[in-house]
N, C-alpha and C. Protein backbone atom coordinates (compact mmCIF):
# COMPACT_ATOMS: atom_id res chain seq x y z
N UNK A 1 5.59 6.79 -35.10
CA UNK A 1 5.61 8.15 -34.67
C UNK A 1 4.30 8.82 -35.08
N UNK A 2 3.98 9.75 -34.19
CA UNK A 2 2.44 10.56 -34.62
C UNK A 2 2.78 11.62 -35.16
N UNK A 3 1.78 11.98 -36.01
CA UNK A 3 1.96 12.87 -36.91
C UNK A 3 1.66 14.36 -36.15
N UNK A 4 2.05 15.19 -36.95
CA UNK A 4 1.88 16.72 -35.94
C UNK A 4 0.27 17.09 -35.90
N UNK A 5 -0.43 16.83 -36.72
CA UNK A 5 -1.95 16.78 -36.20
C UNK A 5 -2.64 15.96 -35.14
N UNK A 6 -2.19 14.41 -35.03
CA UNK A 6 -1.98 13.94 -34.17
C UNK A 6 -1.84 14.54 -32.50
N UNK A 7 -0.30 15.08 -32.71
CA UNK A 7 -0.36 15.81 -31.65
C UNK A 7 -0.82 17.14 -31.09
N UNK A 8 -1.25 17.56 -32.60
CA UNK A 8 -2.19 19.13 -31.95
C UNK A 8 -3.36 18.18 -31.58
N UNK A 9 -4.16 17.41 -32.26
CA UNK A 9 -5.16 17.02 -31.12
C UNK A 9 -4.92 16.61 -30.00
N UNK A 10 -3.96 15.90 -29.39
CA UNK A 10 -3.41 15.72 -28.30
C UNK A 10 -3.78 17.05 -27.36
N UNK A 11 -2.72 17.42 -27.61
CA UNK A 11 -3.01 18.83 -27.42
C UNK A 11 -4.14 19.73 -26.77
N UNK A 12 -5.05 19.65 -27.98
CA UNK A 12 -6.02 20.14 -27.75
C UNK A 12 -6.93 19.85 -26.88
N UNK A 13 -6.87 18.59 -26.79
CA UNK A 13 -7.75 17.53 -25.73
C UNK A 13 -7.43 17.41 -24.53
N UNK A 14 -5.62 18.11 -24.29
CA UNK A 14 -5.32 17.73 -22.87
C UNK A 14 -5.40 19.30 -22.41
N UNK A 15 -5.66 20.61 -23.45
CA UNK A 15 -6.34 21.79 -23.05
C UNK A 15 -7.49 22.11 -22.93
N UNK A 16 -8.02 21.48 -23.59
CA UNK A 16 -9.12 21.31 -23.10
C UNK A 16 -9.89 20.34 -21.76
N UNK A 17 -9.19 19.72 -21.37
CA UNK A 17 -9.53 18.77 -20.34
C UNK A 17 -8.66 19.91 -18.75
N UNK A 18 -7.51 20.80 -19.06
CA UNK A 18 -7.23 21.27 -18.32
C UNK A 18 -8.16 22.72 -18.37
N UNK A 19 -8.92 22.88 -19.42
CA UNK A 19 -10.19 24.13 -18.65
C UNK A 19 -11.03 23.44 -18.48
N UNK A 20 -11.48 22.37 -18.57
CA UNK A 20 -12.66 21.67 -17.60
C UNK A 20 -12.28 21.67 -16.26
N UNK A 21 -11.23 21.11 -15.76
CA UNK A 21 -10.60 21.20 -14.94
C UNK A 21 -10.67 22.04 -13.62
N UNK A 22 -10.23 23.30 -14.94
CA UNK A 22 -10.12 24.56 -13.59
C UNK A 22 -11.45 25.12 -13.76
N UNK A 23 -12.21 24.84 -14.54
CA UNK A 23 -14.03 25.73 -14.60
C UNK A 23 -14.45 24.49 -13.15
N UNK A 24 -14.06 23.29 -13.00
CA UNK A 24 -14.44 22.33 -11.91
C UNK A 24 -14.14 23.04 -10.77
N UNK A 25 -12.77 23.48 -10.99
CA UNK A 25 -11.81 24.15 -9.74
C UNK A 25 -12.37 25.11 -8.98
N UNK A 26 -13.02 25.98 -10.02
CA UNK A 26 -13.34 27.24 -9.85
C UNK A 26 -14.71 27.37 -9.19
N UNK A 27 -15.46 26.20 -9.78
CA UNK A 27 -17.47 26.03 -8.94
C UNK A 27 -16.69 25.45 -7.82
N UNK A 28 -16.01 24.51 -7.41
CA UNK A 28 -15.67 24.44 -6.17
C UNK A 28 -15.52 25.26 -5.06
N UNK A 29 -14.13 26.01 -5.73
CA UNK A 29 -14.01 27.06 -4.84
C UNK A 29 -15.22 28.04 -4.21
N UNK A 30 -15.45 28.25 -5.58
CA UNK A 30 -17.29 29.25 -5.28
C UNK A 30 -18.27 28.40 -4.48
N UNK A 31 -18.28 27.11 -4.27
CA UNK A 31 -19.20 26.08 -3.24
C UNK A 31 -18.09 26.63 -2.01
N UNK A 32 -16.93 26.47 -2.18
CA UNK A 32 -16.31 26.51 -0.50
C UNK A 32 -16.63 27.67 -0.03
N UNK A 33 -16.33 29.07 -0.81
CA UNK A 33 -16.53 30.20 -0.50
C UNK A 33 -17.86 30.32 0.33
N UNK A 34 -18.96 30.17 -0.43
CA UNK A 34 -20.40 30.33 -0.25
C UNK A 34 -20.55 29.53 1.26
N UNK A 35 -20.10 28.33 1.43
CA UNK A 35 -20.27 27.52 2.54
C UNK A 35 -19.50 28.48 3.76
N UNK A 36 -18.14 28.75 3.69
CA UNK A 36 -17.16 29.04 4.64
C UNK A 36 -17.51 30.28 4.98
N UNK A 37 -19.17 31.78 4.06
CA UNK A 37 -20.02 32.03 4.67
C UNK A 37 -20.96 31.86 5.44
N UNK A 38 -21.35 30.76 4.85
CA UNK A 38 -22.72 30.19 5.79
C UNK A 38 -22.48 30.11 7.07
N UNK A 39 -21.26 29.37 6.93
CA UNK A 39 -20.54 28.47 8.10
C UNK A 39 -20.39 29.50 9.53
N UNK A 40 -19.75 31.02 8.75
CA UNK A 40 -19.91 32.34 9.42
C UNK A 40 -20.78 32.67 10.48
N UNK A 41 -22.26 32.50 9.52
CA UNK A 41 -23.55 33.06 9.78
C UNK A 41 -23.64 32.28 10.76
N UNK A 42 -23.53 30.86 10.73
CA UNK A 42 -24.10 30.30 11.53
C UNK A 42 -23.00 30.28 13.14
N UNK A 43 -22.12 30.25 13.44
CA UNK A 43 -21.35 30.99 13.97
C UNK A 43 -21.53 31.70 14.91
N UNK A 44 -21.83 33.03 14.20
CA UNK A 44 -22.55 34.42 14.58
C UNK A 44 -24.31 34.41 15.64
N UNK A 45 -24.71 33.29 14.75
CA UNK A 45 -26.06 32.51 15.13
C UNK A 45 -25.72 32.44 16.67
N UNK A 46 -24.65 31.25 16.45
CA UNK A 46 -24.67 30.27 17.82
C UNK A 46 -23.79 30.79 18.96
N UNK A 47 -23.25 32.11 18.56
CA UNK A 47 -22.26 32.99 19.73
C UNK A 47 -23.67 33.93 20.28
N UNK A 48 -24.38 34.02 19.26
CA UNK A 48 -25.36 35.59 19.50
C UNK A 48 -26.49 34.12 20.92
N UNK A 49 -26.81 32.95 19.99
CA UNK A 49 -27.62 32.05 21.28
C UNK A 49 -26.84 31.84 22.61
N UNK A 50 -25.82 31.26 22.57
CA UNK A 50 -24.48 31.26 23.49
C UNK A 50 -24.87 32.30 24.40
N UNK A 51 -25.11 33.93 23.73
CA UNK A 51 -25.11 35.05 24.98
C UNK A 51 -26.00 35.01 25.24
N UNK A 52 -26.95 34.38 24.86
CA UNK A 52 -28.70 34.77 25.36
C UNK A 52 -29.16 33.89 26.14
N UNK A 53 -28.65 33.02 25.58
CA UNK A 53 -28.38 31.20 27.02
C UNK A 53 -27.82 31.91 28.29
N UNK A 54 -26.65 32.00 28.43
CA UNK A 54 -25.60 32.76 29.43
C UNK A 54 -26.60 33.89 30.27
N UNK A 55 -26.99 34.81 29.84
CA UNK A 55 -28.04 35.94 30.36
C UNK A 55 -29.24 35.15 30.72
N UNK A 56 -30.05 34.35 29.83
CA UNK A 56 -30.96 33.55 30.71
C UNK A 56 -30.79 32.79 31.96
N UNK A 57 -29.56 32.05 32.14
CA UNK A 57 -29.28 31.12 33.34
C UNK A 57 -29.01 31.98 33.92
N UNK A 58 -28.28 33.24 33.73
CA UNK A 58 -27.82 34.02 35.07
C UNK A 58 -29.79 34.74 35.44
N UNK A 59 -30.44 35.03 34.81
CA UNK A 59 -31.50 35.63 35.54
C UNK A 59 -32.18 34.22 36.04
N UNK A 60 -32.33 33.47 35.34
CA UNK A 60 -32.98 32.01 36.21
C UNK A 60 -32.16 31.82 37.58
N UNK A 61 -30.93 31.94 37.64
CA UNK A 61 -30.36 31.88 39.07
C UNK A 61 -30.40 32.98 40.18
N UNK A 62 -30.97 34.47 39.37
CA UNK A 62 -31.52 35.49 40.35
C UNK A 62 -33.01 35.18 40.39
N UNK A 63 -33.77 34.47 39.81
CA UNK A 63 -34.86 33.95 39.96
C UNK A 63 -34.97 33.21 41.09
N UNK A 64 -34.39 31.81 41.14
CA UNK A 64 -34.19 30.77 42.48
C UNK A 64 -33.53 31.81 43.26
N UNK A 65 -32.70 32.37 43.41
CA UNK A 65 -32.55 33.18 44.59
C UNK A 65 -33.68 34.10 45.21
N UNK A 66 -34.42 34.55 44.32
CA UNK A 66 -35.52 35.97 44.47
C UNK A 66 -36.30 34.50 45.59
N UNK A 67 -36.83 33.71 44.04
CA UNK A 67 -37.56 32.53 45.23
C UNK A 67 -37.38 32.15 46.13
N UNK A 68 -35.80 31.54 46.40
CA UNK A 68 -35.94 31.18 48.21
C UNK A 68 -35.95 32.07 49.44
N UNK A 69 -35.98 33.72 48.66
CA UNK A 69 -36.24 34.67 49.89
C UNK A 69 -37.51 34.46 50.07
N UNK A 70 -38.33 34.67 48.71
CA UNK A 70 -39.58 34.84 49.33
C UNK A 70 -40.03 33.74 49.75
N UNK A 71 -39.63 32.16 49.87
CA UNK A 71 -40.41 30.77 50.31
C UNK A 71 -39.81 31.49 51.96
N UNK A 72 -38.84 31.90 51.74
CA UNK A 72 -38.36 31.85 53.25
C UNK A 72 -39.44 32.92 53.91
N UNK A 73 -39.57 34.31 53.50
CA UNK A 73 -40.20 35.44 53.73
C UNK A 73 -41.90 34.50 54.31
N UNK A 74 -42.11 33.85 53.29
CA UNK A 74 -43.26 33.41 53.39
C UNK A 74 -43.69 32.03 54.35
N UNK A 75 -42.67 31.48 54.92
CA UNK A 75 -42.91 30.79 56.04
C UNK A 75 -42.75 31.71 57.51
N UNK A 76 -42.20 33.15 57.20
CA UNK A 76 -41.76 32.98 58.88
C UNK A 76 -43.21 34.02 58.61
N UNK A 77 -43.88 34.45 57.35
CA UNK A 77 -45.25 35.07 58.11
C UNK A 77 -46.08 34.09 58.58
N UNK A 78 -45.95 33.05 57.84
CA UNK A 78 -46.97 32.05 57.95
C UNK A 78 -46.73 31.31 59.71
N UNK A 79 -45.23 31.49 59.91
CA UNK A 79 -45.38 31.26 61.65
C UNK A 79 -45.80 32.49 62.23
N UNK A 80 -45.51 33.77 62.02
CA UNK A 80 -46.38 35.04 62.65
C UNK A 80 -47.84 34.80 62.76
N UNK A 81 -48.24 34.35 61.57
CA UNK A 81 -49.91 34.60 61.61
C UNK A 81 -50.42 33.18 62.52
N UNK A 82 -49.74 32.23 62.68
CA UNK A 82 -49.86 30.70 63.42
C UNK A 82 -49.60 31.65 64.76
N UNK A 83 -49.11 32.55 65.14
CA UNK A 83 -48.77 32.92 66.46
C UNK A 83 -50.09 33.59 66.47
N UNK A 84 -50.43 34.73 65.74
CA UNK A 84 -51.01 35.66 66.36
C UNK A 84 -52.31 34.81 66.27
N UNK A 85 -52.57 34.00 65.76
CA UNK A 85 -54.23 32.88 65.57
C UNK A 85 -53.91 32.30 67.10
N UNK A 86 -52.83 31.99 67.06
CA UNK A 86 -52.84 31.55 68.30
C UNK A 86 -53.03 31.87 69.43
N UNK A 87 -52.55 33.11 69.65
CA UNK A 87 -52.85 34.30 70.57
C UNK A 87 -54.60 35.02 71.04
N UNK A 88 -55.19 34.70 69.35
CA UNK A 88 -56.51 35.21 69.38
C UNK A 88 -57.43 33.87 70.41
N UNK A 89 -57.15 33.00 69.45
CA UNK A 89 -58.15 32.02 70.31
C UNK A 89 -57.28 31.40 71.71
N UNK A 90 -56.31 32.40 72.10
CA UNK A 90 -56.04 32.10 73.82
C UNK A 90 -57.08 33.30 74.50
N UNK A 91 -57.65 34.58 73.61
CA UNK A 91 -58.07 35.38 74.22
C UNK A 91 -59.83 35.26 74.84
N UNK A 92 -60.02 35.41 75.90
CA UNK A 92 -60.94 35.40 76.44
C UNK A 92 -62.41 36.23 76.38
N UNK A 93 -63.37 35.63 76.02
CA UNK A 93 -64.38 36.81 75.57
C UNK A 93 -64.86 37.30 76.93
N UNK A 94 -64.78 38.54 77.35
CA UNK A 94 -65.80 39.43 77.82
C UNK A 94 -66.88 39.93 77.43
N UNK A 95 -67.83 39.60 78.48
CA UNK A 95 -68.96 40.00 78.53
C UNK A 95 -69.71 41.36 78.67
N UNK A 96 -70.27 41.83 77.88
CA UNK A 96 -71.19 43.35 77.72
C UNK A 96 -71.06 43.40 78.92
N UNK A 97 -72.18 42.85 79.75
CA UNK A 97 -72.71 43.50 80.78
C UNK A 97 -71.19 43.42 81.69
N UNK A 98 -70.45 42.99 81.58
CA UNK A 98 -69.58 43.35 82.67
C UNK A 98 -68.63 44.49 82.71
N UNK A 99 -68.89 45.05 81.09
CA UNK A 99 -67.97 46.08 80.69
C UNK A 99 -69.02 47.60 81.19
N UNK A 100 -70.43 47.07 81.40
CA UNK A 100 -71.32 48.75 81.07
C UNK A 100 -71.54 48.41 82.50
N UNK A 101 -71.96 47.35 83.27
CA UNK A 101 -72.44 47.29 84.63
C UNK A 101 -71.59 48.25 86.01
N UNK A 102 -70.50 48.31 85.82
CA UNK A 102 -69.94 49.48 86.38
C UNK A 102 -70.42 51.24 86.10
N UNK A 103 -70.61 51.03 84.86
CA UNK A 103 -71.45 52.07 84.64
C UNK A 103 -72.44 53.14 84.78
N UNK A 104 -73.72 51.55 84.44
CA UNK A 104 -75.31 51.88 84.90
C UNK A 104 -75.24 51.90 86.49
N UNK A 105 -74.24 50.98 87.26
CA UNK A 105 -74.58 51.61 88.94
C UNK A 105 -74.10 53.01 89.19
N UNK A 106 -72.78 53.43 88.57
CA UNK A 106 -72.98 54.63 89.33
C UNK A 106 -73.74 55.86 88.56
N UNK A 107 -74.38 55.39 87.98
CA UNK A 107 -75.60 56.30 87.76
C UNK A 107 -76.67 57.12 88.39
């Protein structure tokens, strides 16, 4: 049988091993805490990128839209101006003197 000093050290050793314990318990918790902020932040981070992603693709897709008006805008001038080039060099040069020679005769 152990003697009663015996078992106050007992004792003492298994109270002491139970505040090591909970001082372990306790930096833990304070690591989870601190993290299960971070964890927050980052969160907050990746909802706040999330909306700014979301708003970018939607203006990149009024972008390609803006663009295929104007590729479009910009081919049918480019057939206008193919017309009207075309039109110019169908046109026929007249000659001075045939424009004033009515002119100088009835003078």
């Amino acid at each position: 049988m152990k003697s009663k000093s015996d078992l106050e050290k007992l004792l003492e050793e298994a109270n002491n091993q139970i505040l090591e314990l909970n001082e372990k318990q306790n930096k833990e918790l304070h690591i989870m805490s601190s993290l299960r902020e971070e964890l927050l932040e980052y969160e907050k981070e990746a909802n706040k990128l999330n909306g700014e992603l979301a708003r970018d693709r939607s203006e990149l897709e009024l972008a390609k839209e803006e663009s295929s008006k104007l590729r479009s805008k910009l081919e049918s001038n480019s057939k206008e101006i193919e017309e009207l080039l075309n039109e110019i060099n169908c046109l026929e040069a007249v000659s001075y003197t045939h424009l004033t020679l009515p002119t100088i005769c009835s003078v």
